[in-house]
PDB file of N, CA and C in Angstrom:
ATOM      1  N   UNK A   1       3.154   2.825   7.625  1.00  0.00           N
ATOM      2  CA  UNK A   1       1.895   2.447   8.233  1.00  0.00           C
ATOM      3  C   UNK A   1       1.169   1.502   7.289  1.00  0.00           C
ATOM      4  N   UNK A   2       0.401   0.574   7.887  1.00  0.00           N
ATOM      5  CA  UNK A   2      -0.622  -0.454   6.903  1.00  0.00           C
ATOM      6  C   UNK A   2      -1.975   0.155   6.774  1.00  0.00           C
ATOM      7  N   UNK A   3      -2.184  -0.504   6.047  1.00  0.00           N
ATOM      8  CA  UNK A   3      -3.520   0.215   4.964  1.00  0.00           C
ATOM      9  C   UNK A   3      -4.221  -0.991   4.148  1.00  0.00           C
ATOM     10  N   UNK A   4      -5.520  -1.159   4.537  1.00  0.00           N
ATOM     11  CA  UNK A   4      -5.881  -2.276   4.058  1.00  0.00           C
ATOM     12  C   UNK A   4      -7.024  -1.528   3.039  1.00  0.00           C
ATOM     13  N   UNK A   5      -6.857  -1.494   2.226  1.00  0.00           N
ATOM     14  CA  UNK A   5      -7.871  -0.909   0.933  1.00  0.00           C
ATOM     15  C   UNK A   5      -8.730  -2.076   0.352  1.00  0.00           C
ATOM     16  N   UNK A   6     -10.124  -2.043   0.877  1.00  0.00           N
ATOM     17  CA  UNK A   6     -11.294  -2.525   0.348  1.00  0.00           C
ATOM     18  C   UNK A   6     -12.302  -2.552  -0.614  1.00  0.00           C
ATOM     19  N   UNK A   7     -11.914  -3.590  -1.880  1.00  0.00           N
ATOM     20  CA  UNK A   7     -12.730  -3.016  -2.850  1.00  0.00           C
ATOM     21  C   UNK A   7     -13.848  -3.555  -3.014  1.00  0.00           C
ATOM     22  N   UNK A   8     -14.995  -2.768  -3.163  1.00  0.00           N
ATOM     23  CA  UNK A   8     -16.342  -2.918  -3.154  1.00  0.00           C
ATOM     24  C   UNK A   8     -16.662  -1.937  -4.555  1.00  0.00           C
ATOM     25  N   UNK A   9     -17.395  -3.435  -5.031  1.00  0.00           N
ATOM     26  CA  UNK A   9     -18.900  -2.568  -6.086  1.00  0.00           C
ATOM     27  C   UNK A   9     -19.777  -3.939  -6.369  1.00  0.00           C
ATOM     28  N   UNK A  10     -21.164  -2.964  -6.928  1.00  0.00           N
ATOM     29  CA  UNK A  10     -22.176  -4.362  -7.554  1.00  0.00           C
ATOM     30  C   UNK A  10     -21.532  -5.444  -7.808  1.00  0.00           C
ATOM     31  N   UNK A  11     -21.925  -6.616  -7.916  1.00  0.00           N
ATOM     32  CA  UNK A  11     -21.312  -8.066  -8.486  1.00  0.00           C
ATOM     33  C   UNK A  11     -21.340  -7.705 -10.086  1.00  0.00           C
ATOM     34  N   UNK A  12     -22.974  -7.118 -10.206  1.00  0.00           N
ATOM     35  CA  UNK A  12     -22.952  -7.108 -11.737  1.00  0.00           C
ATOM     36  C   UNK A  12     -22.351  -5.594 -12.375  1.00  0.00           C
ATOM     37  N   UNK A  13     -21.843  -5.373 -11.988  1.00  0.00           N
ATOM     38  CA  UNK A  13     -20.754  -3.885 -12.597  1.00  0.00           C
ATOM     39  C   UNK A  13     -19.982  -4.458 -12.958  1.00  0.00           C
ATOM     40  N   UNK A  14     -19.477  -3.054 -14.005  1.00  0.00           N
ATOM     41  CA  UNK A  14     -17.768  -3.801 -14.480  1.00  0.00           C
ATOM     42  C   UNK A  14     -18.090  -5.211 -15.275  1.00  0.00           C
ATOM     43  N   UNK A  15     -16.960  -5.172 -15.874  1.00  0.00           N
ATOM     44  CA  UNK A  15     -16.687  -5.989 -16.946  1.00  0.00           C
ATOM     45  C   UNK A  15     -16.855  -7.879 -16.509  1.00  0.00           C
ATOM     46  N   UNK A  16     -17.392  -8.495 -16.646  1.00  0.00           N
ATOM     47  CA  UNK A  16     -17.841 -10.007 -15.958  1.00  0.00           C
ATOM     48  C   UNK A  16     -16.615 -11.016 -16.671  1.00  0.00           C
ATOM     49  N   UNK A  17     -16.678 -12.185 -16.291  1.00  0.00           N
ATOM     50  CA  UNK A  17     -16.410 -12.982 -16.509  1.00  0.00           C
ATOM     51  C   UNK A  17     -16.531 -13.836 -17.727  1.00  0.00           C
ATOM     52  N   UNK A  18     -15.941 -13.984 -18.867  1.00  0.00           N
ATOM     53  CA  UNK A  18     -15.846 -14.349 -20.025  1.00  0.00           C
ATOM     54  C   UNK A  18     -16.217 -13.488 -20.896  1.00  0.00           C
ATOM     55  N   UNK A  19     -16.509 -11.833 -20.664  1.00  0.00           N
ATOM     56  CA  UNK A  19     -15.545 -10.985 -21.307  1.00  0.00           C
ATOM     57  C   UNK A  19     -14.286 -10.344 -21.874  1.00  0.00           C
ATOM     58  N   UNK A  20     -14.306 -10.171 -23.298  1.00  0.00           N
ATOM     59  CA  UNK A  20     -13.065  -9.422 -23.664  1.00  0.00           C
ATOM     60  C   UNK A  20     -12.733  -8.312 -22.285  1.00  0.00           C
ATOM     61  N   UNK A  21     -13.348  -7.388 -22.012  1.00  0.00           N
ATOM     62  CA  UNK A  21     -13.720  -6.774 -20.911  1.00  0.00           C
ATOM     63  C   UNK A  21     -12.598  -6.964 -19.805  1.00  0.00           C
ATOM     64  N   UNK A  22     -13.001  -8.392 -19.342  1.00  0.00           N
ATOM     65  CA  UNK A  22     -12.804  -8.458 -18.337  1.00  0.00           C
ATOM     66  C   UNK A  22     -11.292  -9.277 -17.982  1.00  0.00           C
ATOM     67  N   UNK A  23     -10.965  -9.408 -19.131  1.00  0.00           N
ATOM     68  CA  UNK A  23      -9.602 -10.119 -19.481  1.00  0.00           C
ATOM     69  C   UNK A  23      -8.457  -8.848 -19.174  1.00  0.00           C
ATOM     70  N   UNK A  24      -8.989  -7.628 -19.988  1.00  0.00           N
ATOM     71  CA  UNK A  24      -8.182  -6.805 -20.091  1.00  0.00           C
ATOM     72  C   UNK A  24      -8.379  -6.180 -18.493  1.00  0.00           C
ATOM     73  N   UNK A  25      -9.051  -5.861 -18.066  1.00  0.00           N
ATOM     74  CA  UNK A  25      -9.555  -5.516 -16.374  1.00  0.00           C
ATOM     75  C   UNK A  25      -8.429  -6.428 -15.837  1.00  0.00           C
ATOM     76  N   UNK A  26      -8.261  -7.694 -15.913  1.00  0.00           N
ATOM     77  CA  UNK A  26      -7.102  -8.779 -14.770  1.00  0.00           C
ATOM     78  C   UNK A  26      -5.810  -7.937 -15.423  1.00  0.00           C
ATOM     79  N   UNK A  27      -5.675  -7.461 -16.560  1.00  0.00           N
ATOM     80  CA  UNK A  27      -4.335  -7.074 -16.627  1.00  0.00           C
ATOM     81  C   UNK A  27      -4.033  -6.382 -16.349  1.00  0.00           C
ATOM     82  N   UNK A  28      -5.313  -5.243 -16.059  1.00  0.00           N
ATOM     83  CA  UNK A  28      -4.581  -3.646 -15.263  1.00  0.00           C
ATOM     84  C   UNK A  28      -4.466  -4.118 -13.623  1.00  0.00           C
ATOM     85  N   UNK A  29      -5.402  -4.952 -13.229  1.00  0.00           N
ATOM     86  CA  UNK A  29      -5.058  -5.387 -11.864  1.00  0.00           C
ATOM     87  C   UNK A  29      -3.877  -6.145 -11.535  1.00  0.00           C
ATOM     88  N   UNK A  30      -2.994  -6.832 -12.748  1.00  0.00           N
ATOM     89  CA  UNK A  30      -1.901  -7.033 -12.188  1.00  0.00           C
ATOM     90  C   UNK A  30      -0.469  -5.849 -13.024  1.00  0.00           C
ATOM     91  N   UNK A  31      -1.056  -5.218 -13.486  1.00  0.00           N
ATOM     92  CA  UNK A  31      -0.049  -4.014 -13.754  1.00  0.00           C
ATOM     93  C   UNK A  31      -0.193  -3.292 -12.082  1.00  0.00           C
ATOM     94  N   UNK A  32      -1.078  -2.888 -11.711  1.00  0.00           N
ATOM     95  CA  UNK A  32      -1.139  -2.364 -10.615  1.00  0.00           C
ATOM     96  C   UNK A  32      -0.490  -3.099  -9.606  1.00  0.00           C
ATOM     97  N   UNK A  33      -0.902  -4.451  -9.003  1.00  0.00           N
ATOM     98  CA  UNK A  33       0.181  -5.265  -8.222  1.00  0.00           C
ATOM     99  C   UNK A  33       1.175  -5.257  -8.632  1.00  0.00           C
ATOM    100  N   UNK A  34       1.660  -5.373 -10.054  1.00  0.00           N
ATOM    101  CA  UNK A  34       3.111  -4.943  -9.928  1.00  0.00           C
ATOM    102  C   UNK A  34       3.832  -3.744  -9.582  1.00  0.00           C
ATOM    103  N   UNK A  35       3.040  -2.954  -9.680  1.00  0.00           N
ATOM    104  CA  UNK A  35       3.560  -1.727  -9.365  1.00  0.00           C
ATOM    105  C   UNK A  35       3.998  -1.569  -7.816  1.00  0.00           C
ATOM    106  N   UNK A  36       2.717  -1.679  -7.188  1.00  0.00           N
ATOM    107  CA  UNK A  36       2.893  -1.531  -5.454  1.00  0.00           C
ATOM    108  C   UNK A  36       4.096  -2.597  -5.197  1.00  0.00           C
ATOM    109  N   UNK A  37       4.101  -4.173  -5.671  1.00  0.00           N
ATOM    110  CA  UNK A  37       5.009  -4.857  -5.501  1.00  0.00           C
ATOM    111  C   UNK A  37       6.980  -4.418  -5.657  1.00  0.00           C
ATOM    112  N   UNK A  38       6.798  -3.457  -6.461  1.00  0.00           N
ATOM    113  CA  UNK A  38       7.929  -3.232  -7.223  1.00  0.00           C
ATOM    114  C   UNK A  38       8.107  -2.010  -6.288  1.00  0.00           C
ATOM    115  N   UNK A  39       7.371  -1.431  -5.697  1.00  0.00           N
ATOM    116  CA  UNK A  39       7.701  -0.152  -4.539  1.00  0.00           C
ATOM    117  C   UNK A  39       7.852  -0.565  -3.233  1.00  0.00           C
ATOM    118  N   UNK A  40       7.624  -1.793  -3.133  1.00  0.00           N
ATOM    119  CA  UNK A  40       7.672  -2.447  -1.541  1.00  0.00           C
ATOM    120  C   UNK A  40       6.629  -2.401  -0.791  1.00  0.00           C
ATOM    121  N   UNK A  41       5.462  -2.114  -1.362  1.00  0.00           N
ATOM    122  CA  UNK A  41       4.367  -1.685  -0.347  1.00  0.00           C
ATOM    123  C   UNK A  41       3.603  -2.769  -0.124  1.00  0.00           C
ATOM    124  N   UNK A  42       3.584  -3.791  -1.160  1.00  0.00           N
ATOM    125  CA  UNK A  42       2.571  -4.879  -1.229  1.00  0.00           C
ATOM    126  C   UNK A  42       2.663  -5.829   0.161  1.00  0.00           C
ATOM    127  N   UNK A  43       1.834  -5.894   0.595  1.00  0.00           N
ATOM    128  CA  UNK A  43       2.188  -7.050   2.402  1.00  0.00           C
ATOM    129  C   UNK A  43       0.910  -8.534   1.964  1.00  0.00           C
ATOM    130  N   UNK A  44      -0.024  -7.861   0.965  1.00  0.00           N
ATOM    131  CA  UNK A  44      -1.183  -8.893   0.528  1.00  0.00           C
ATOM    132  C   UNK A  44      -2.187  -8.377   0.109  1.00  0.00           C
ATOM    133  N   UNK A  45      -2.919  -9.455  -0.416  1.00  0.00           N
ATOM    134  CA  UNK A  45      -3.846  -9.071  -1.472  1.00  0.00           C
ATOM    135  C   UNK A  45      -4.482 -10.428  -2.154  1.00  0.00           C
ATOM    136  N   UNK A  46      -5.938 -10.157  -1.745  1.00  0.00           N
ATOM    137  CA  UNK A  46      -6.806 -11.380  -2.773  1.00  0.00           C
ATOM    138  C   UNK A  46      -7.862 -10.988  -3.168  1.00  0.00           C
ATOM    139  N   UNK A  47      -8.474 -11.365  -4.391  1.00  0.00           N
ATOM    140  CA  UNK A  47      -9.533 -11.139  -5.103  1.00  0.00           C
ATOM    141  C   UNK A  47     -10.721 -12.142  -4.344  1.00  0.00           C
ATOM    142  N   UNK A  48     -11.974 -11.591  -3.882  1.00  0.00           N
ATOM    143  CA  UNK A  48     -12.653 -12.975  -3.599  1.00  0.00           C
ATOM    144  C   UNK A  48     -13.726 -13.100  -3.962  1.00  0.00           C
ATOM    145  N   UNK A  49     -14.515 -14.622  -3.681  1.00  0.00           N
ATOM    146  CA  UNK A  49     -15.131 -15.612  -4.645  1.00  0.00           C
ATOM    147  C   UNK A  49     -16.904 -14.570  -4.363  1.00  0.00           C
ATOM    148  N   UNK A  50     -17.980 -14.723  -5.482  1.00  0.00           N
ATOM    149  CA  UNK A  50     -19.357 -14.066  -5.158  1.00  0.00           C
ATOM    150  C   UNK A  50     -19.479 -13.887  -3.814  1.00  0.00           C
ATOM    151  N   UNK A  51     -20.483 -12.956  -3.588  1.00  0.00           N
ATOM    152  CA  UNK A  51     -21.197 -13.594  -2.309  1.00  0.00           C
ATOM    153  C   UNK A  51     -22.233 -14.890  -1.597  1.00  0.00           C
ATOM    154  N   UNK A  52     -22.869 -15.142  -3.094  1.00  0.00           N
ATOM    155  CA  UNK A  52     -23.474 -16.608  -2.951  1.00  0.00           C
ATOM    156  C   UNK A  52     -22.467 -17.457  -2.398  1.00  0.00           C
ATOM    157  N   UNK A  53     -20.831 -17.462  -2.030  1.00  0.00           N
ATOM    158  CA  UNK A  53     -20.388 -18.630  -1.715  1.00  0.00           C
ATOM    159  C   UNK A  53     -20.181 -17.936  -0.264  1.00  0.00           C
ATOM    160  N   UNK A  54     -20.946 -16.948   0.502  1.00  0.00           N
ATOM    161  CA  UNK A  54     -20.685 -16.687   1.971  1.00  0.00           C
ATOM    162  C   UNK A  54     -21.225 -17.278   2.553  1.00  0.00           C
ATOM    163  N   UNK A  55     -20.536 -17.305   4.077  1.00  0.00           N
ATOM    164  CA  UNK A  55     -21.011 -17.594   5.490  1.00  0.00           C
ATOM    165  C   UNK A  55     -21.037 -17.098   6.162  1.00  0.00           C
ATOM    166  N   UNK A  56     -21.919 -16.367   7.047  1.00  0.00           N
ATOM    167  CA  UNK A  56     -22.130 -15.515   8.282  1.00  0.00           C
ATOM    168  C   UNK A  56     -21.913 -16.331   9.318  1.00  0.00           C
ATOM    169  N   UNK A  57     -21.644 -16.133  10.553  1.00  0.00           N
ATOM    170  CA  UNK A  57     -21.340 -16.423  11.803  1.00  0.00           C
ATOM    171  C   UNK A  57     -21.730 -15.735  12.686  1.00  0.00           C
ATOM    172  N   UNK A  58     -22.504 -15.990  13.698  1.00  0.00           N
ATOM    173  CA  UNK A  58     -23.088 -15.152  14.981  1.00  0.00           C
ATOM    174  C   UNK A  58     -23.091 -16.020  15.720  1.00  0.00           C
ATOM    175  N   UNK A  59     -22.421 -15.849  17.054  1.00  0.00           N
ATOM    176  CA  UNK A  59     -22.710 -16.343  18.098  1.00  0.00           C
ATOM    177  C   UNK A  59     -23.494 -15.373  19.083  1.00  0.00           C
ATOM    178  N   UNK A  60     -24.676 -16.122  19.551  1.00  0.00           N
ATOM    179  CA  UNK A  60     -25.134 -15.127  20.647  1.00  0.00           C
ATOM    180  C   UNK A  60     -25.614 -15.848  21.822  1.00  0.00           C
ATOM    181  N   UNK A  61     -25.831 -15.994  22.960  1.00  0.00           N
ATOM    182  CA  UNK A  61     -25.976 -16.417  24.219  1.00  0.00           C
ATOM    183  C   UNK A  61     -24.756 -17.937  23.892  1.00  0.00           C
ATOM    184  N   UNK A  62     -24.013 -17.693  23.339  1.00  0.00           N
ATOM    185  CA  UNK A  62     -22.572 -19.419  23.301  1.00  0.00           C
ATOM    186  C   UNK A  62     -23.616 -19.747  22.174  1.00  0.00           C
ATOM    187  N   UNK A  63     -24.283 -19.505  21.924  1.00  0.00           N
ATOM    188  CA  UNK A  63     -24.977 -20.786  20.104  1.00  0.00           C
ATOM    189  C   UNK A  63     -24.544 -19.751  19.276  1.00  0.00           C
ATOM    190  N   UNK A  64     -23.561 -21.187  18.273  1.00  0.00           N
ATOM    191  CA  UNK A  64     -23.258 -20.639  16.642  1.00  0.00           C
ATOM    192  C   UNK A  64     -24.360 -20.287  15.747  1.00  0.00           C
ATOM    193  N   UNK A  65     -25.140 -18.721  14.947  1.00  0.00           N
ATOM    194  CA  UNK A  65     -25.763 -19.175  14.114  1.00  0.00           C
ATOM    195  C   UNK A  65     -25.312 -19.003  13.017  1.00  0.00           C
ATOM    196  N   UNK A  66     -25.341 -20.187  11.836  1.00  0.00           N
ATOM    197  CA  UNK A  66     -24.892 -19.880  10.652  1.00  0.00           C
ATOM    198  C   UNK A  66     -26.037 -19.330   9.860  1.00  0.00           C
ATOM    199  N   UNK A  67     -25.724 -18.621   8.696  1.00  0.00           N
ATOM    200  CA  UNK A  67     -26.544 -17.908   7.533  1.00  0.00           C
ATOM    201  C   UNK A  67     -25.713 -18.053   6.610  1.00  0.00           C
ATOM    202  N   UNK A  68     -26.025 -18.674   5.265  1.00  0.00           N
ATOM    203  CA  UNK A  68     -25.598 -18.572   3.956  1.00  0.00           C
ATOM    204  C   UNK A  68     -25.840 -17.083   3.187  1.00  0.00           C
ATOM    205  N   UNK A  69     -24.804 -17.018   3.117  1.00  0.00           N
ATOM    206  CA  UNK A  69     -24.867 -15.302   2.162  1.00  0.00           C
ATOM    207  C   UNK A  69     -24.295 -14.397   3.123  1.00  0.00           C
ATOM    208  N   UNK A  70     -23.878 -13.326   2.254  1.00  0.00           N
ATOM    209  CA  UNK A  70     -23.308 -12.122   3.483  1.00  0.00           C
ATOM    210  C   UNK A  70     -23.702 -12.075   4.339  1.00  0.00           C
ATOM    211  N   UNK A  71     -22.868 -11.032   5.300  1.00  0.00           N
ATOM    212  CA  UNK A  71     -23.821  -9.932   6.287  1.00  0.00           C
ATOM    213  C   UNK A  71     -25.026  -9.383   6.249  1.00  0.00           C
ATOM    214  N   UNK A  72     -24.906  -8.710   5.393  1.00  0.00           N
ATOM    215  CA  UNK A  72     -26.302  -7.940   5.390  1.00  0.00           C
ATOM    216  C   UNK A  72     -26.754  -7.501   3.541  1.00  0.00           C
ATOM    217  N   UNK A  73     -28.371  -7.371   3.026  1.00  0.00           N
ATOM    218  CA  UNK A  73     -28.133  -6.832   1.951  1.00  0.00           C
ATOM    219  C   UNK A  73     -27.677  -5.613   1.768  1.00  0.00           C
ATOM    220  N   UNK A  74     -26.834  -5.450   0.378  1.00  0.00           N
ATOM    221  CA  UNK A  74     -25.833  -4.316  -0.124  1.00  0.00           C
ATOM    222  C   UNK A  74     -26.165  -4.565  -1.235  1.00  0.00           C
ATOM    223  N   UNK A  75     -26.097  -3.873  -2.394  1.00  0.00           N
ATOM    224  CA  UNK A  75     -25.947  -3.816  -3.738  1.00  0.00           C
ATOM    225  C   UNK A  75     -24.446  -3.308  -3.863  1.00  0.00           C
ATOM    226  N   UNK A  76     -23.424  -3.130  -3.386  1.00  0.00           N
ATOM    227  CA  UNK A  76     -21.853  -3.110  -3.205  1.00  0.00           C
ATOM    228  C   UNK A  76     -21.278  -3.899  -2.088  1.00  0.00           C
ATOM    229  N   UNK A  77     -20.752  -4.703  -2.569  1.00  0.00           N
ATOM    230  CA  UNK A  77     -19.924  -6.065  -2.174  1.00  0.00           C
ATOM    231  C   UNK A  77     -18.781  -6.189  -1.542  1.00  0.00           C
ATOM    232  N   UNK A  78     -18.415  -6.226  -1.190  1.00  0.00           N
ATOM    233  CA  UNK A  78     -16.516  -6.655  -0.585  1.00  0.00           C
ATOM    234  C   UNK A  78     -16.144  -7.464  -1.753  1.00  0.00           C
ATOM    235  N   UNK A  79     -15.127  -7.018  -2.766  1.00  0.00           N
ATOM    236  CA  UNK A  79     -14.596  -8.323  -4.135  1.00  0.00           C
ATOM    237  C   UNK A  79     -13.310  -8.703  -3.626  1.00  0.00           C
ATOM    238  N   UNK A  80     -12.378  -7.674  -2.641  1.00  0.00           N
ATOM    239  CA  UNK A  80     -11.198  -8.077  -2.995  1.00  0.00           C
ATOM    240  C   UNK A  80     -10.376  -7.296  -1.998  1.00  0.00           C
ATOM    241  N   UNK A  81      -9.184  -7.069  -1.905  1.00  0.00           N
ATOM    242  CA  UNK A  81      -8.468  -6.190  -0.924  1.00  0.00           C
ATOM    243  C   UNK A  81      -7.280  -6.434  -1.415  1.00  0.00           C
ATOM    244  N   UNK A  82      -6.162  -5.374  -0.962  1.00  0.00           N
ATOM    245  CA  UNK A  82      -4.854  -4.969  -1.046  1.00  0.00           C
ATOM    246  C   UNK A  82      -4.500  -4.842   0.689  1.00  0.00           C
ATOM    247  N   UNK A  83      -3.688  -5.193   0.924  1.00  0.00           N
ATOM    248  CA  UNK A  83      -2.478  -4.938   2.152  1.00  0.00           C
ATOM    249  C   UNK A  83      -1.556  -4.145   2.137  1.00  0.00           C
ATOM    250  N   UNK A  84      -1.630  -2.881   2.409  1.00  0.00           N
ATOM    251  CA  UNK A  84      -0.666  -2.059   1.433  1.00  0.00           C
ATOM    252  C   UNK A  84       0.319  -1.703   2.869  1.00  0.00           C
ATOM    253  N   UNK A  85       1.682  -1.380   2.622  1.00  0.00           N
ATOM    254  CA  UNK A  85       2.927  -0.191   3.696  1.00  0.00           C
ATOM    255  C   UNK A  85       2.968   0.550   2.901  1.00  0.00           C
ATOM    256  N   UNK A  86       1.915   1.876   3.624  1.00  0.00           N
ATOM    257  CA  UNK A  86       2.355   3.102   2.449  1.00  0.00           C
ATOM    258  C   UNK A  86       2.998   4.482   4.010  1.00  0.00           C
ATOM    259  N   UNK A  87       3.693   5.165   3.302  1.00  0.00           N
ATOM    260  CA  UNK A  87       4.400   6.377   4.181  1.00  0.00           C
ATOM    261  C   UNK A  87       3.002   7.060   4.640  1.00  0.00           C
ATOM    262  N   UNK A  88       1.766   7.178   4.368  1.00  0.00           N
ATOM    263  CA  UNK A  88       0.601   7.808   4.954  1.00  0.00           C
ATOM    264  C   UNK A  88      -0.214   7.783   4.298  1.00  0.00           C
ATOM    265  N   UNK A  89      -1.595   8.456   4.601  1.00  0.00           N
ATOM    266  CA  UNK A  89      -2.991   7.876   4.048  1.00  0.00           C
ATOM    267  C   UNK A  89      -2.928   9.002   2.574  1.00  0.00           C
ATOM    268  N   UNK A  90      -2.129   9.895   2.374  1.00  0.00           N
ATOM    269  CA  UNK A  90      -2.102  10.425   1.264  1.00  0.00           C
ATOM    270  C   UNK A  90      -1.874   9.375   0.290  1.00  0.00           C
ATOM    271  N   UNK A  91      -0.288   8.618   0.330  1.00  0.00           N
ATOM    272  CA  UNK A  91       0.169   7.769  -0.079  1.00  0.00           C
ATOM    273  C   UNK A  91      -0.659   6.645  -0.486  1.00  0.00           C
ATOM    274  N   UNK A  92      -1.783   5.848   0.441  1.00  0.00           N
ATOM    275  CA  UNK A  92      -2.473   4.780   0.160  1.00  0.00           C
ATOM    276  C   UNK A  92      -3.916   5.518  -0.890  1.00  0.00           C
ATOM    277  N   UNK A  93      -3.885   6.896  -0.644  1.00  0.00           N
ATOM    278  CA  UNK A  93      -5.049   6.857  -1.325  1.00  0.00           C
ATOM    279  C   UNK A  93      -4.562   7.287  -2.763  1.00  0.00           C
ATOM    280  N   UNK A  94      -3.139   7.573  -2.989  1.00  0.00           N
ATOM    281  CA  UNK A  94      -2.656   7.483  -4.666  1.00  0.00           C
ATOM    282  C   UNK A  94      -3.278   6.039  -5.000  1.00  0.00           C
ATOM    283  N   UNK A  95      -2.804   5.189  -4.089  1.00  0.00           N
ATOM    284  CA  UNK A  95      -3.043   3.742  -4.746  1.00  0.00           C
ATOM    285  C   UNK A  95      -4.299   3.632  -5.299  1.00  0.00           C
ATOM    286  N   UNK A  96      -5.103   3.442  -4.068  1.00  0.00           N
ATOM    287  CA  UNK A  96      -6.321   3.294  -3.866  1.00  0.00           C
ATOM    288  C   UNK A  96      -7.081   3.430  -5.388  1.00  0.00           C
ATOM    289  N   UNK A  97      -6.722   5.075  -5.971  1.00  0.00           N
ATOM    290  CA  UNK A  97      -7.200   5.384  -6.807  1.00  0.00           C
ATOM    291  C   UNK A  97      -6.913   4.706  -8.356  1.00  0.00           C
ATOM    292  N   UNK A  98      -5.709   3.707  -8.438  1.00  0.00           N
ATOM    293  CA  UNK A  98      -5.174   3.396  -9.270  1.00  0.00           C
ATOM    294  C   UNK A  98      -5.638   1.676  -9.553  1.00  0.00           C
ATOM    295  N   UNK A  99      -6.632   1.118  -8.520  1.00  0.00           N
ATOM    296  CA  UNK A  99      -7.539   0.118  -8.767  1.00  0.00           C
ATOM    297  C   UNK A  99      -8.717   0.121  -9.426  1.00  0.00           C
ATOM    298  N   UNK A 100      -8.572  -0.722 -10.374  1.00  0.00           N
ATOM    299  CA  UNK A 100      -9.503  -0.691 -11.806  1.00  0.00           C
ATOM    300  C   UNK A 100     -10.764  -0.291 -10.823  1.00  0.00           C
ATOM    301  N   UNK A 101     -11.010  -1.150 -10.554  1.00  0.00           N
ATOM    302  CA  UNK A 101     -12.407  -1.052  -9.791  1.00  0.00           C
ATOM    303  C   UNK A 101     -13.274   0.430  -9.559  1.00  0.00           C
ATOM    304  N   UNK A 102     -12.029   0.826  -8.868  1.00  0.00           N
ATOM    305  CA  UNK A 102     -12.377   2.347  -8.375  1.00  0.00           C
ATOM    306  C   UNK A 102     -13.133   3.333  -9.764  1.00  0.00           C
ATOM    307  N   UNK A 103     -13.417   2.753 -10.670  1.00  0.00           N
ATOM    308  CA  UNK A 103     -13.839   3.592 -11.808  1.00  0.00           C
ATOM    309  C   UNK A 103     -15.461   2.879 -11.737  1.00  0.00           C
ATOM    310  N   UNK A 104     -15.765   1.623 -11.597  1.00  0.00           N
ATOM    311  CA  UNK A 104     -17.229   1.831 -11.375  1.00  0.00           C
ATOM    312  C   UNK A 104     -17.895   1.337 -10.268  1.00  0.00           C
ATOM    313  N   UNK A 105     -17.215   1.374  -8.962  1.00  0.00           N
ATOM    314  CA  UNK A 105     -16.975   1.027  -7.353  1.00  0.00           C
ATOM    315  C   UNK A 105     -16.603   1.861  -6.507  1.00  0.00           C
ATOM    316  N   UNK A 106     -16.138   1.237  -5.220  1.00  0.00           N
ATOM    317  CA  UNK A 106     -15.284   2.034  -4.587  1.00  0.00           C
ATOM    318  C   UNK A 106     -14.231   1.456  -3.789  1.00  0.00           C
ATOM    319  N   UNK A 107     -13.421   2.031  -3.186  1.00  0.00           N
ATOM    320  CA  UNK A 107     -12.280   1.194  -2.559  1.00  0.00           C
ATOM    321  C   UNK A 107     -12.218   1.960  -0.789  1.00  0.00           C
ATOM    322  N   UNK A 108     -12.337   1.429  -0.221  1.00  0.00           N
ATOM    323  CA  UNK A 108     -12.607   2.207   1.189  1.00  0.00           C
ATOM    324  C   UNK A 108     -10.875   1.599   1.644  1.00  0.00           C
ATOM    325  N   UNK A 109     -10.329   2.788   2.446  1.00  0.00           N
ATOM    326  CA  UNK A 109      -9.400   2.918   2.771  1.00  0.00           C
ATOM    327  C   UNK A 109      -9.045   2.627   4.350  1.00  0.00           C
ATOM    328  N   UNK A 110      -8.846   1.670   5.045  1.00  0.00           N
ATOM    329  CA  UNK A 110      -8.916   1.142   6.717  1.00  0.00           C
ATOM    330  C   UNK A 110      -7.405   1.497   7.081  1.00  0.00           C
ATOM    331  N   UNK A 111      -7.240   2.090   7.873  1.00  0.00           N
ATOM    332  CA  UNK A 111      -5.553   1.700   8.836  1.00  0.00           C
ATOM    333  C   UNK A 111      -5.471   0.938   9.753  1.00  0.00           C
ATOM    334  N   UNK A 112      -4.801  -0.042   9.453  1.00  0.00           N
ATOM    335  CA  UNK A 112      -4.094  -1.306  10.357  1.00  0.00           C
ATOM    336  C   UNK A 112      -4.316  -0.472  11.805  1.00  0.00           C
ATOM    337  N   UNK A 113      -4.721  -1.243  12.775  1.00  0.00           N
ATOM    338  CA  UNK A 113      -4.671  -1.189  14.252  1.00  0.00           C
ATOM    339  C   UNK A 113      -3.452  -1.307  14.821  1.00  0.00           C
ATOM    340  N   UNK A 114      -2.437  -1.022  15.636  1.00  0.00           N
ATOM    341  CA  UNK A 114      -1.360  -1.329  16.273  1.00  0.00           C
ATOM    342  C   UNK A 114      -1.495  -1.194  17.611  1.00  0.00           C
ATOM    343  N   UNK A 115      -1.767  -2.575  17.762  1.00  0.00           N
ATOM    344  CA  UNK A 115      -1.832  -2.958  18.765  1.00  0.00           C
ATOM    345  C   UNK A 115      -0.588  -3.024  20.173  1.00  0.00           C
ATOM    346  N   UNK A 116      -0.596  -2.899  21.356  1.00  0.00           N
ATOM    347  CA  UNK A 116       0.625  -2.793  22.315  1.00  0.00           C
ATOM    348  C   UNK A 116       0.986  -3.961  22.137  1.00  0.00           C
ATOM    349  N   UNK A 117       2.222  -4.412  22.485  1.00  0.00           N
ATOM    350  CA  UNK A 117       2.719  -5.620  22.352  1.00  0.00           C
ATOM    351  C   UNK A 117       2.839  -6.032  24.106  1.00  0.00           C
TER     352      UNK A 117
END
């Protein structure tokens, strides 16, 4: 089954950008992709950019409205996601737990829709 694990925390948590910190943080995140990779589970996965670089989208009566910046205010963010094939939600939530993040964040756990063909 797919499992799309969502990681969310503050922007300013956790170790930043041109930290010692945060150097060592990219390496447990790709010890971890290697891991899921090396078990077959990996289907995708991207880290993504602030929220200052969002775009909202609403259409309502057929007019597009755009808004710069997220959805809505949060002080916990959407940073990043995994695509995981795990044997069940036990399984995805070993993972889950094994993303750096998850120590000063959280990682919310979704199951893929399967849709009828």
């Amino acid at each position: 089954m797919q499992y799309l694990l969502m990681i969310y925390s503050a922007e300013d948590a956790g170790p930043q950008p041109g930290d010692d910190d945060f150097m060592q943080m990219l390496g447990e995140y790709q010890k971890f992709t290697d891991e899921v990779e090396q078990a077959g589970a990996m289907l995708g996965g991207e880290a993504l950019e602030a929220t200052t670089t969002a775009t909202t989208v609403r259409v309502r009566n057929g007019q597009s409205h755009i808004t710069d910046g997220p959805f809505a205010e949060t002080k916990e963010a959407l940073g990043g996601y995994y695509l995981l094939d795990c044997k069940d939600l036990d399984e995805a939530i070993r993972y889950a737990a094994k993303i750096p993040s998850a120590a000063y964040g959280c990682v919310e756990i979704r199951p893929i829709m399967v849709l009828p063909s």
